[in-house]
Protein backbone atom coordinates (compact mmCIF):
# COMPACT_ATOMS: atom_id res chain seq x y z
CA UNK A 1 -4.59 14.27 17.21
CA UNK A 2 -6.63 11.18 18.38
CA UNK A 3 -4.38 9.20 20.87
CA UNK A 4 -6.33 6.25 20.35
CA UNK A 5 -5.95 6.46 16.91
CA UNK A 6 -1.89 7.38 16.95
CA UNK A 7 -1.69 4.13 19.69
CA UNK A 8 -3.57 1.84 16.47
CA UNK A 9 -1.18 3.35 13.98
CA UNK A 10 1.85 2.57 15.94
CA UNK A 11 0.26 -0.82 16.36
CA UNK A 12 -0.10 -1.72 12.77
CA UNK A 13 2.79 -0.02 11.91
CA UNK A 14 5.02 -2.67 14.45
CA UNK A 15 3.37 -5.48 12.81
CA UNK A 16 3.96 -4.08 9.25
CA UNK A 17 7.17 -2.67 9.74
CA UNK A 18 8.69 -4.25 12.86
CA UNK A 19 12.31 -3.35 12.09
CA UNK A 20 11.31 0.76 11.93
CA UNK A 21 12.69 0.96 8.39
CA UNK A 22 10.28 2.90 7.35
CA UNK A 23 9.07 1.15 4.79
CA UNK A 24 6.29 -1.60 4.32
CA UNK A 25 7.02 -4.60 2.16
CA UNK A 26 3.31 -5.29 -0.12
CA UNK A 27 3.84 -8.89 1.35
CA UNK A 28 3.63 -7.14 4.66
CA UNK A 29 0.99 -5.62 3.62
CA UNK A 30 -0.84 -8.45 2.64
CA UNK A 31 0.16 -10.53 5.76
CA UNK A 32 -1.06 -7.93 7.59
CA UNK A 33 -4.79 -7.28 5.97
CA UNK A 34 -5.02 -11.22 5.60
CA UNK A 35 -4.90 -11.51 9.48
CA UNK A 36 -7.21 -8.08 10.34
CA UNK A 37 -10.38 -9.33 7.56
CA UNK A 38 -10.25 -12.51 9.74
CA UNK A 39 -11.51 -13.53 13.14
CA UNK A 40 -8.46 -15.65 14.55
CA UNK A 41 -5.18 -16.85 12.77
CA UNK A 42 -4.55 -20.38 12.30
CA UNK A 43 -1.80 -22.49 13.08
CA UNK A 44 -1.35 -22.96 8.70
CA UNK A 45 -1.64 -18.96 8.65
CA UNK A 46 1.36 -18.31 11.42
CA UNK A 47 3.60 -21.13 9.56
CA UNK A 48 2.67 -19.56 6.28
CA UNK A 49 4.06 -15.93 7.61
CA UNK A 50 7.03 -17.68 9.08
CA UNK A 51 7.64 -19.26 5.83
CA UNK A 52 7.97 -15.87 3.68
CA UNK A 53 10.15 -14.44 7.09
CA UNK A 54 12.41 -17.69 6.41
CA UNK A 55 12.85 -16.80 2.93
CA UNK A 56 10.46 -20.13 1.76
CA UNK A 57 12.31 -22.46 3.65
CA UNK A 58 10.88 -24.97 6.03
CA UNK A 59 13.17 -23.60 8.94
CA UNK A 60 13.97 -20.05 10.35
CA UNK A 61 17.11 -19.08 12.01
CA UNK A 62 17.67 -17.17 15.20
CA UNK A 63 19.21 -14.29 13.13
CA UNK A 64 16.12 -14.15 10.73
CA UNK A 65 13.56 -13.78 13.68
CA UNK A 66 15.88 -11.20 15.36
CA UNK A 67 15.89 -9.35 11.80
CA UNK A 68 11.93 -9.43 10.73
CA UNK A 69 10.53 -9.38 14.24
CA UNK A 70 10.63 -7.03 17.53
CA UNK A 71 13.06 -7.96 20.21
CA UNK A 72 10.91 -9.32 22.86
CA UNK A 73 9.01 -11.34 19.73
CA UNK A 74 11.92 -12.83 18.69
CA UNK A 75 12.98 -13.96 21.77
CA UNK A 76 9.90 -15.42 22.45
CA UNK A 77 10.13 -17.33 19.78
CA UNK A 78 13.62 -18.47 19.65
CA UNK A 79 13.34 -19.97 23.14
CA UNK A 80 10.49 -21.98 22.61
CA UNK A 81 11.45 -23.36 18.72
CA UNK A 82 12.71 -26.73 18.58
CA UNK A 83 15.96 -27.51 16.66
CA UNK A 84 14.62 -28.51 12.88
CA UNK A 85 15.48 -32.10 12.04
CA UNK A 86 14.82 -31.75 8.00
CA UNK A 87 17.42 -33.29 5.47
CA UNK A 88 17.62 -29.36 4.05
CA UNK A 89 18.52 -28.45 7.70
CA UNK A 90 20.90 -25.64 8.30
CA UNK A 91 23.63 -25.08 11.59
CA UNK A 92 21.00 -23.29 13.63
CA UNK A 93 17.96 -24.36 11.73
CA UNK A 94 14.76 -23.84 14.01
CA UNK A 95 11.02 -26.20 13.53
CA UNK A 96 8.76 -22.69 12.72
CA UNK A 97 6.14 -25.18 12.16
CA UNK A 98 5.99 -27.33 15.33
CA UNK A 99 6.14 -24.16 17.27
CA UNK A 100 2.68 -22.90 15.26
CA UNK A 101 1.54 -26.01 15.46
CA UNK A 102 1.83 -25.98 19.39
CA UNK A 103 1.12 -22.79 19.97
CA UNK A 104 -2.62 -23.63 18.68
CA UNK A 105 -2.75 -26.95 20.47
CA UNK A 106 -2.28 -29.12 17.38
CA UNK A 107 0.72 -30.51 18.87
CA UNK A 108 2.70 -30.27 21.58
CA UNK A 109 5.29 -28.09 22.35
């Protein structure tokens, strides 16, 4: 009956499960209590959740991001990721890791 407390629900619950399926994934779970039990994320922890998103490999596709992630997230993110340049690449293939890289001044985007 608390709305602060339904507004922190719905919160974790967008992060958990940001597709509205209904169900949360233990990896999702994890991800999730792994970034609350610490102070900031790291550039390593962002490309490490992009990583299991991209099914372990080193590039995500535009189709992935709009699957696992809310619209205005994925949006975000697919028009600010560079084009990955990798021998494994893939038609569509986007650099997940230069973009966390960048987006905690590591490198530049």
């Amino acid at each position: 009956n608390d709305r602060q407390g339904d507004a922190e629900f719905n919160r974790i619950m967008s992060v958990v499960d940001p597709n509205h399926s209904g169900l949360v994934t233990f990896q999702a779970f994890i991800d999730f209590m792994s970034r609350e039990t610490t102070d900031t994320d790291t550039a390593d922890q962002v490309i490490a959740s992009f990583k299991v998103l991209a099914g372990d490999k080193n590039f995500i596709t535009a189709e992935e991001l709009r699957r696992e992630l809310p619209p205005d997230q994925a949006e975000y993110c697919i028009a600010r990721m560079a084009p990955y340049q990798g021998p494994d690449a893939a038609p569509g293939a986007l650099d997940y890791k230069s973009f966390s890289t960048a987006l905690y001044g590591e490198s530049d985007l």
